[in-house]
Protein backbone atom coordinates (compact mmCIF):
# COMPACT_ATOMS: atom_id res chain seq x y z
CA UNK A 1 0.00 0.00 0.00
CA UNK A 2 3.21 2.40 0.83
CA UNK A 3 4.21 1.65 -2.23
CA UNK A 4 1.37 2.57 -4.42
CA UNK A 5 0.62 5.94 -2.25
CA UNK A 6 4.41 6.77 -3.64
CA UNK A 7 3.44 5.59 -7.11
CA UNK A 8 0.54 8.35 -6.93
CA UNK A 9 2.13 11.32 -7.30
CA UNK A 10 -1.34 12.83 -7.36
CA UNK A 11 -1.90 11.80 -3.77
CA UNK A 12 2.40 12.41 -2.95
CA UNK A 13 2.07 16.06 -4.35
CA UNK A 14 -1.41 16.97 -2.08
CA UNK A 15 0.30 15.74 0.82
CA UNK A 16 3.84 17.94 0.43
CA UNK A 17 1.38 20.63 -0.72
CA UNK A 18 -0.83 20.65 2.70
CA UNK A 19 2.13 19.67 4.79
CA UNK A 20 4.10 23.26 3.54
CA UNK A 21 0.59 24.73 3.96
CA UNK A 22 0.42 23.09 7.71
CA UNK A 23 4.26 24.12 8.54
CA UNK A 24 3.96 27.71 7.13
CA UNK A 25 1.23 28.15 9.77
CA UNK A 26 3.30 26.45 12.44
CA UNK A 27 6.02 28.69 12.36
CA UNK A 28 4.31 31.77 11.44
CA UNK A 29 5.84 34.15 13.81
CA UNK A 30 9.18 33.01 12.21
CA UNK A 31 7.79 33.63 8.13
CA UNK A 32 5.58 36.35 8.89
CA UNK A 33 7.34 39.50 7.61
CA UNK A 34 5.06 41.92 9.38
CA UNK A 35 2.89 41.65 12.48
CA UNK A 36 -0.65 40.81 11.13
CA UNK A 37 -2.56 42.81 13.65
CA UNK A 38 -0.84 46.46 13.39
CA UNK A 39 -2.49 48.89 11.53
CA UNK A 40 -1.35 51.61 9.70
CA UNK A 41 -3.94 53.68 7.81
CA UNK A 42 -1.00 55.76 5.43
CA UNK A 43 0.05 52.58 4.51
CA UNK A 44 -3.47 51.38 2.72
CA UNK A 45 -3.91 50.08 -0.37
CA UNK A 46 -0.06 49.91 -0.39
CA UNK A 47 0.98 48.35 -3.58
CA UNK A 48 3.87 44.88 -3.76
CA UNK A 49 6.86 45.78 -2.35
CA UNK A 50 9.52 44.00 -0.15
CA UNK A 51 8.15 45.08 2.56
CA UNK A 52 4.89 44.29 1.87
CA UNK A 53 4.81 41.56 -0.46
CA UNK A 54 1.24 41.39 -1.24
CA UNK A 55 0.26 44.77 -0.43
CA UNK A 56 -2.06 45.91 2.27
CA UNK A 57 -5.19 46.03 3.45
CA UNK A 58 -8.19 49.08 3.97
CA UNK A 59 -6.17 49.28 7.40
CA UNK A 60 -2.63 48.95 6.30
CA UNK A 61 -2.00 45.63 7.80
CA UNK A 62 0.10 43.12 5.34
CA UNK A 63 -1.59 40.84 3.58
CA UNK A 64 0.88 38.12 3.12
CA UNK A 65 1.50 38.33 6.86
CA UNK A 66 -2.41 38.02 7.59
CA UNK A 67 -1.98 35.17 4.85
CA UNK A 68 0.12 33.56 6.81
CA UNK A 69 -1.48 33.79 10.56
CA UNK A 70 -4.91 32.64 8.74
CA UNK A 71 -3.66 29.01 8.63
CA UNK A 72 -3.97 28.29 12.11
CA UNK A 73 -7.30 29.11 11.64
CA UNK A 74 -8.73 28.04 8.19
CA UNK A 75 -6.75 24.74 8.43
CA UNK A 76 -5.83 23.72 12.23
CA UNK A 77 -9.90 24.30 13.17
CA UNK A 78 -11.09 22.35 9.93
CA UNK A 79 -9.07 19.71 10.54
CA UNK A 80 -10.17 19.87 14.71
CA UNK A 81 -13.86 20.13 13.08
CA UNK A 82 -13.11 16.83 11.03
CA UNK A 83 -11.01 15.17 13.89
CA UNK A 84 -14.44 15.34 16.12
CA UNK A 85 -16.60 14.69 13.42
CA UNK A 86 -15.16 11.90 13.09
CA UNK A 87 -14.38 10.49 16.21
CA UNK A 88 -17.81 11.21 17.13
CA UNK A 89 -19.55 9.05 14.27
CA UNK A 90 -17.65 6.72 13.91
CA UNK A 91 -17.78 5.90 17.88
CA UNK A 92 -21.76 6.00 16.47
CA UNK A 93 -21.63 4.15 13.92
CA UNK A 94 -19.68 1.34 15.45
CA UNK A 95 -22.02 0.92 18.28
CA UNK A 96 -25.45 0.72 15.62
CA UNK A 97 -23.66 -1.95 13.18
CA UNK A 98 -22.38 -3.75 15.82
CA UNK A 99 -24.08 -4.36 18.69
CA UNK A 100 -27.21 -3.91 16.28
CA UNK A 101 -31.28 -4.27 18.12
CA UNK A 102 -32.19 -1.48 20.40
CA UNK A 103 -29.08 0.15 20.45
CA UNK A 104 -29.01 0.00 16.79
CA UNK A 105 -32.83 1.54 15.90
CA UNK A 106 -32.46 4.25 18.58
CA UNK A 107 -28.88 5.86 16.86
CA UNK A 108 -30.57 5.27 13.68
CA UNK A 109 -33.80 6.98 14.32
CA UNK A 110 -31.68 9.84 15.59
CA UNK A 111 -29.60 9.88 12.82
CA UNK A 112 -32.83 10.06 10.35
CA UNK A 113 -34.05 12.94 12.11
CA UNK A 114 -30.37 14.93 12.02
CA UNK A 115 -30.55 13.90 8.21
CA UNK A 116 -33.63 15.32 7.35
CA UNK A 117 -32.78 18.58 7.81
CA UNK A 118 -30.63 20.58 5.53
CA UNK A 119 -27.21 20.83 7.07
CA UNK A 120 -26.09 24.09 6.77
CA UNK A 121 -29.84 25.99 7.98
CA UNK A 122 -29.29 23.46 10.89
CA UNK A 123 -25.72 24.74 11.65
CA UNK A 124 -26.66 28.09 10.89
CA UNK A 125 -29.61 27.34 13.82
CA UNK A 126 -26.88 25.80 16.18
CA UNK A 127 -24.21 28.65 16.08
CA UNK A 128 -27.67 31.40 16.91
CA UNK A 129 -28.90 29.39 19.41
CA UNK A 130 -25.27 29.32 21.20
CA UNK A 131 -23.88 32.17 20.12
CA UNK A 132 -21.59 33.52 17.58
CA UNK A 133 -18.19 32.18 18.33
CA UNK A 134 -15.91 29.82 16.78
CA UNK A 135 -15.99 27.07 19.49
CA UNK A 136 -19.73 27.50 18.81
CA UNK A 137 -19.19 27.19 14.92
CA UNK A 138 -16.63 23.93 15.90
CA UNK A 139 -19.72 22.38 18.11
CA UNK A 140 -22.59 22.67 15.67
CA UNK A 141 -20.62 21.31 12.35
CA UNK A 142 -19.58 18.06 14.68
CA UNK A 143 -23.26 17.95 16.14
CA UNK A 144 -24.93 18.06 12.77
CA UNK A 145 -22.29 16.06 10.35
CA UNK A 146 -21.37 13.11 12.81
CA UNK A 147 -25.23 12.10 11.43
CA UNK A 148 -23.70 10.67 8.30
CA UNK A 149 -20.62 9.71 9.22
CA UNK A 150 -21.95 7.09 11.49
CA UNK A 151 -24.69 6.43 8.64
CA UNK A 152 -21.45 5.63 6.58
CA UNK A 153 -19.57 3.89 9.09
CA UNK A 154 -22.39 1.29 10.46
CA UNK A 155 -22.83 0.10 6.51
CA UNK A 156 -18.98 -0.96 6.51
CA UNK A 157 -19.49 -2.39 10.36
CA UNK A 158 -22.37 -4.72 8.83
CA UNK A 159 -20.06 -5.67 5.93
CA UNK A 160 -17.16 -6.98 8.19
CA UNK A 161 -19.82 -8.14 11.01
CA UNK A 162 -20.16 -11.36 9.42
CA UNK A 163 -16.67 -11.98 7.58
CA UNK A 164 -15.23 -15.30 9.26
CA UNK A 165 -12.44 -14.08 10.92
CA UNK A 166 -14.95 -12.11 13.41
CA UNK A 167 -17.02 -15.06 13.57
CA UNK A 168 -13.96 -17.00 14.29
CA UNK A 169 -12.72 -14.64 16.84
CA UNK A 170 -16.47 -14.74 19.14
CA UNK A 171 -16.84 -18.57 18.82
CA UNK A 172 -13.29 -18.36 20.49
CA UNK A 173 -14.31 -16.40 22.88
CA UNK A 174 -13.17 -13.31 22.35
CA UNK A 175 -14.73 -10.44 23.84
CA UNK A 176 -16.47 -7.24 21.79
CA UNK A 177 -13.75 -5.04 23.12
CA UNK A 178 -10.78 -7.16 21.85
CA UNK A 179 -12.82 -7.72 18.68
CA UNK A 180 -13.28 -3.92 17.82
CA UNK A 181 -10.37 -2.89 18.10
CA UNK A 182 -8.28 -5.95 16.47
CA UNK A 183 -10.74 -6.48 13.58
CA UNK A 184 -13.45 -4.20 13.41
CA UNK A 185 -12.07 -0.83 13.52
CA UNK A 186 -8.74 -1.79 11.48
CA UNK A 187 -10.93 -3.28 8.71
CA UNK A 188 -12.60 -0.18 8.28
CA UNK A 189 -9.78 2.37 9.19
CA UNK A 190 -9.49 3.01 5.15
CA UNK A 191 -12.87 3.98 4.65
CA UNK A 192 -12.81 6.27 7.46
CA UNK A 193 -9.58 7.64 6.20
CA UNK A 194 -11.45 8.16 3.20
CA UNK A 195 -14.06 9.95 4.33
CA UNK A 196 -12.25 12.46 6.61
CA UNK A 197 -9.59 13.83 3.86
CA UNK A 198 -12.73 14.04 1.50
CA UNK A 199 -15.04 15.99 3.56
CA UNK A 200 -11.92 17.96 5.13
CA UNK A 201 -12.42 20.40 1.89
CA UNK A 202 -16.03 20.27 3.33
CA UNK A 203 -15.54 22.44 6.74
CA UNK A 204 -12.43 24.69 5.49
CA UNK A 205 -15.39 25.60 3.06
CA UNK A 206 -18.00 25.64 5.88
CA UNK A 207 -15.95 27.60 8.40
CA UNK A 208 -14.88 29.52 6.04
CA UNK A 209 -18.13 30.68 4.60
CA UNK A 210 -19.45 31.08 8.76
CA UNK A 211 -16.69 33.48 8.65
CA UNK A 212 -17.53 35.12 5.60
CA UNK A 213 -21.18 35.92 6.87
CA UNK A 214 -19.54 37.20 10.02
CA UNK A 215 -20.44 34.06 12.19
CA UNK A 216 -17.49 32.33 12.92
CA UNK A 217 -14.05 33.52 13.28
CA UNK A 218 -14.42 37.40 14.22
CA UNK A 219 -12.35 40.71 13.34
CA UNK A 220 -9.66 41.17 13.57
CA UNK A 221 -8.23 37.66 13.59
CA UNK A 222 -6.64 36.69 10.47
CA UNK A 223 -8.98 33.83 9.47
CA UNK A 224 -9.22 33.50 5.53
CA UNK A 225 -13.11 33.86 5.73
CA UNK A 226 -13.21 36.52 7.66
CA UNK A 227 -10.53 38.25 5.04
CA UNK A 228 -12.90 37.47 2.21
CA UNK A 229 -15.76 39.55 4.36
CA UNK A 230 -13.87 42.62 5.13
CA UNK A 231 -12.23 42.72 1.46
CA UNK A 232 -16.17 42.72 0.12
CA UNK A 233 -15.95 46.28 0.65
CA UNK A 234 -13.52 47.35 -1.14
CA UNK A 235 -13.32 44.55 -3.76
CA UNK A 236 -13.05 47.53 -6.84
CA UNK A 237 -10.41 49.79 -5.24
CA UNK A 238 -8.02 46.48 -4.15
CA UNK A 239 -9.03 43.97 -5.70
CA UNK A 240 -6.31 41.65 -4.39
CA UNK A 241 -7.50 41.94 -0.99
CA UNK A 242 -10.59 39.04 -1.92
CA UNK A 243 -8.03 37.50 -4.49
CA UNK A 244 -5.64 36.44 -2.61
CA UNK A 245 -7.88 34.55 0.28
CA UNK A 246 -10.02 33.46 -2.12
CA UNK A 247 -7.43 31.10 -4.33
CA UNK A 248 -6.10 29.73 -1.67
CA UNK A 249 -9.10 28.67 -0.02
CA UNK A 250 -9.85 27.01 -3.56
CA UNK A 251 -6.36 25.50 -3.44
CA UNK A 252 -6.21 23.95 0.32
CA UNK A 253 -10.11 22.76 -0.75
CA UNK A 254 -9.20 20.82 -4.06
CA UNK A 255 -5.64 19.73 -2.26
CA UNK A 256 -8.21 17.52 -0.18
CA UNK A 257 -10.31 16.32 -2.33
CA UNK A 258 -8.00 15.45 -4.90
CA UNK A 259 -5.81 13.25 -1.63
CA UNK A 260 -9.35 11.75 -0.71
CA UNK A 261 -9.74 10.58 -4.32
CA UNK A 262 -6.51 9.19 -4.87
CA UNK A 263 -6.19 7.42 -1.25
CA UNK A 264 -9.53 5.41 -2.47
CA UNK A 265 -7.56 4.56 -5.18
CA UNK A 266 -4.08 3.92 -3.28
CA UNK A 267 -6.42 2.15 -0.35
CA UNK A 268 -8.86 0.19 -2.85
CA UNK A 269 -7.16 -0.35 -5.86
CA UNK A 270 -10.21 -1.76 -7.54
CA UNK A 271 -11.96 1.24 -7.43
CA UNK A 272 -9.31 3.29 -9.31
CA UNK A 273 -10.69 4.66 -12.40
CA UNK A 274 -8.85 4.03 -15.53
């Protein structure tokens, strides 16, 4: 399997790609060539220079430098968001295909309900209900997604329920713990792999856009969503300003989704697509 994920240099190049991506934001106080948060209103609208590589903003604060900060928040709480997500459904989804009966029809029946609803007016009810802040934002995509994920998960729990080596294992005796996490949770580890770098794309996107309408990540942190709603304004005069955020919110998004494609190759090569 190693050796096919090398042979991919679809999947090699998104993972160099979002590890620079995931470093640059590491060591931002170390890149950063300006301080993200000091204004400077003489300085606005300033053009590329070395000082100011991209420019500035309505407020004179660097771009590039803002660029930079906005990591930890686009990608560290997407990938947090996804991380409980998750954890969450899959914990879910194990217990319904599993243990199946009661415990099975009750998750189920919640999940149906969670599912019925659109996803996004649902979140959008969450984060009003709680308030706006980006824990809040973090709590309602995990409370509203971990629906399908354990949906997803409990169909590949069936499918290995009743393979013979977890048949063989319980008329050993082996006990449900021992048998989840030898055989159960291995067997499906790809799938959920999968799944998470797929729908990764999925909350940058979503916080992102919570951002954008001013209900997640607030002013004047450097989030890229939030830099796409106070460039709006002035989207004629500096056009850059919404540029800049903008493709690389496009290019973190399809990084994902092109790695979640080519790992269900790399993981399952008899669903790779000639």
């Amino acid at each position: 399997m190693f050796k096919r994920f090398l042979e991919n240099k679809i999947a090699l190049g998104c993972v160099l790609f979002i590890l620079i991506i995931a470093l640059i934001g590491i060591l931002a106080p170390l890149i950063a060539p300006n301080d993200p948060y000091v204004n400077n209103i003489l300085n606005k609208f300033a053009g590329l220079s070395k000082e100011y590589p991209l420019g500035t903003d309505q407020l004179g604060r660097c771009i590039l430098s803002r660029m930079i900060y906005g990591i930890r928040y686009t990608l560290f709480l997407s990938l947090l968001t996804m991380l409980g997500t998750i954890g969450l459904g899959t914990f879910m989804g194990i217990l319904a295909g599993y243990f199946k009966g009661a415990v099975d029809e009750i998750i189920m029946r919640i999940v149906d309900v969670m599912l019925s609803f659109p996803s996004q007016i649902m979140i959008l009810a969450v984060v009003a209900l709680l308030g706006v802040d980006i824990a809040n934002v973090i709590i309602a995509n995990v409370f509203i997604k971990w629906a399908w994920y354990s949906r997803m998960i409990r169909t590949n729990v069936l499918k290995y329920r009743e393979k013979n080596f977890v048949l063989f294992s319980k008329t050993v005796g082996s006990g449900s713990p021992f048998i989840l996490f030898k055989h159960m949770i291995p067997s499906i580890s790809s799938e959920m792999i999968v799944l998470a770098t797929l729908d990764t794309g999925w909350a940058i996107l979503n916080i992102s856009t919570l951002s954008f309408l001013g209900l997640g990540v607030q002013a004047p942190i450097p989030e890229w969503g939030a830099m796409l709603n106070e460039a709006k304004n002035v989207m004629t005069t500096n056009p850059k300003q919404m540029i800049v955020p903008g493709i690389a919110i496009v290019c973190l998004v399809a990084s994902f989704n092109l790695l979640g494609d080519a790992l269900r190759d790399v993981l399952d090569p008899k669903e790779s697509r000639v």
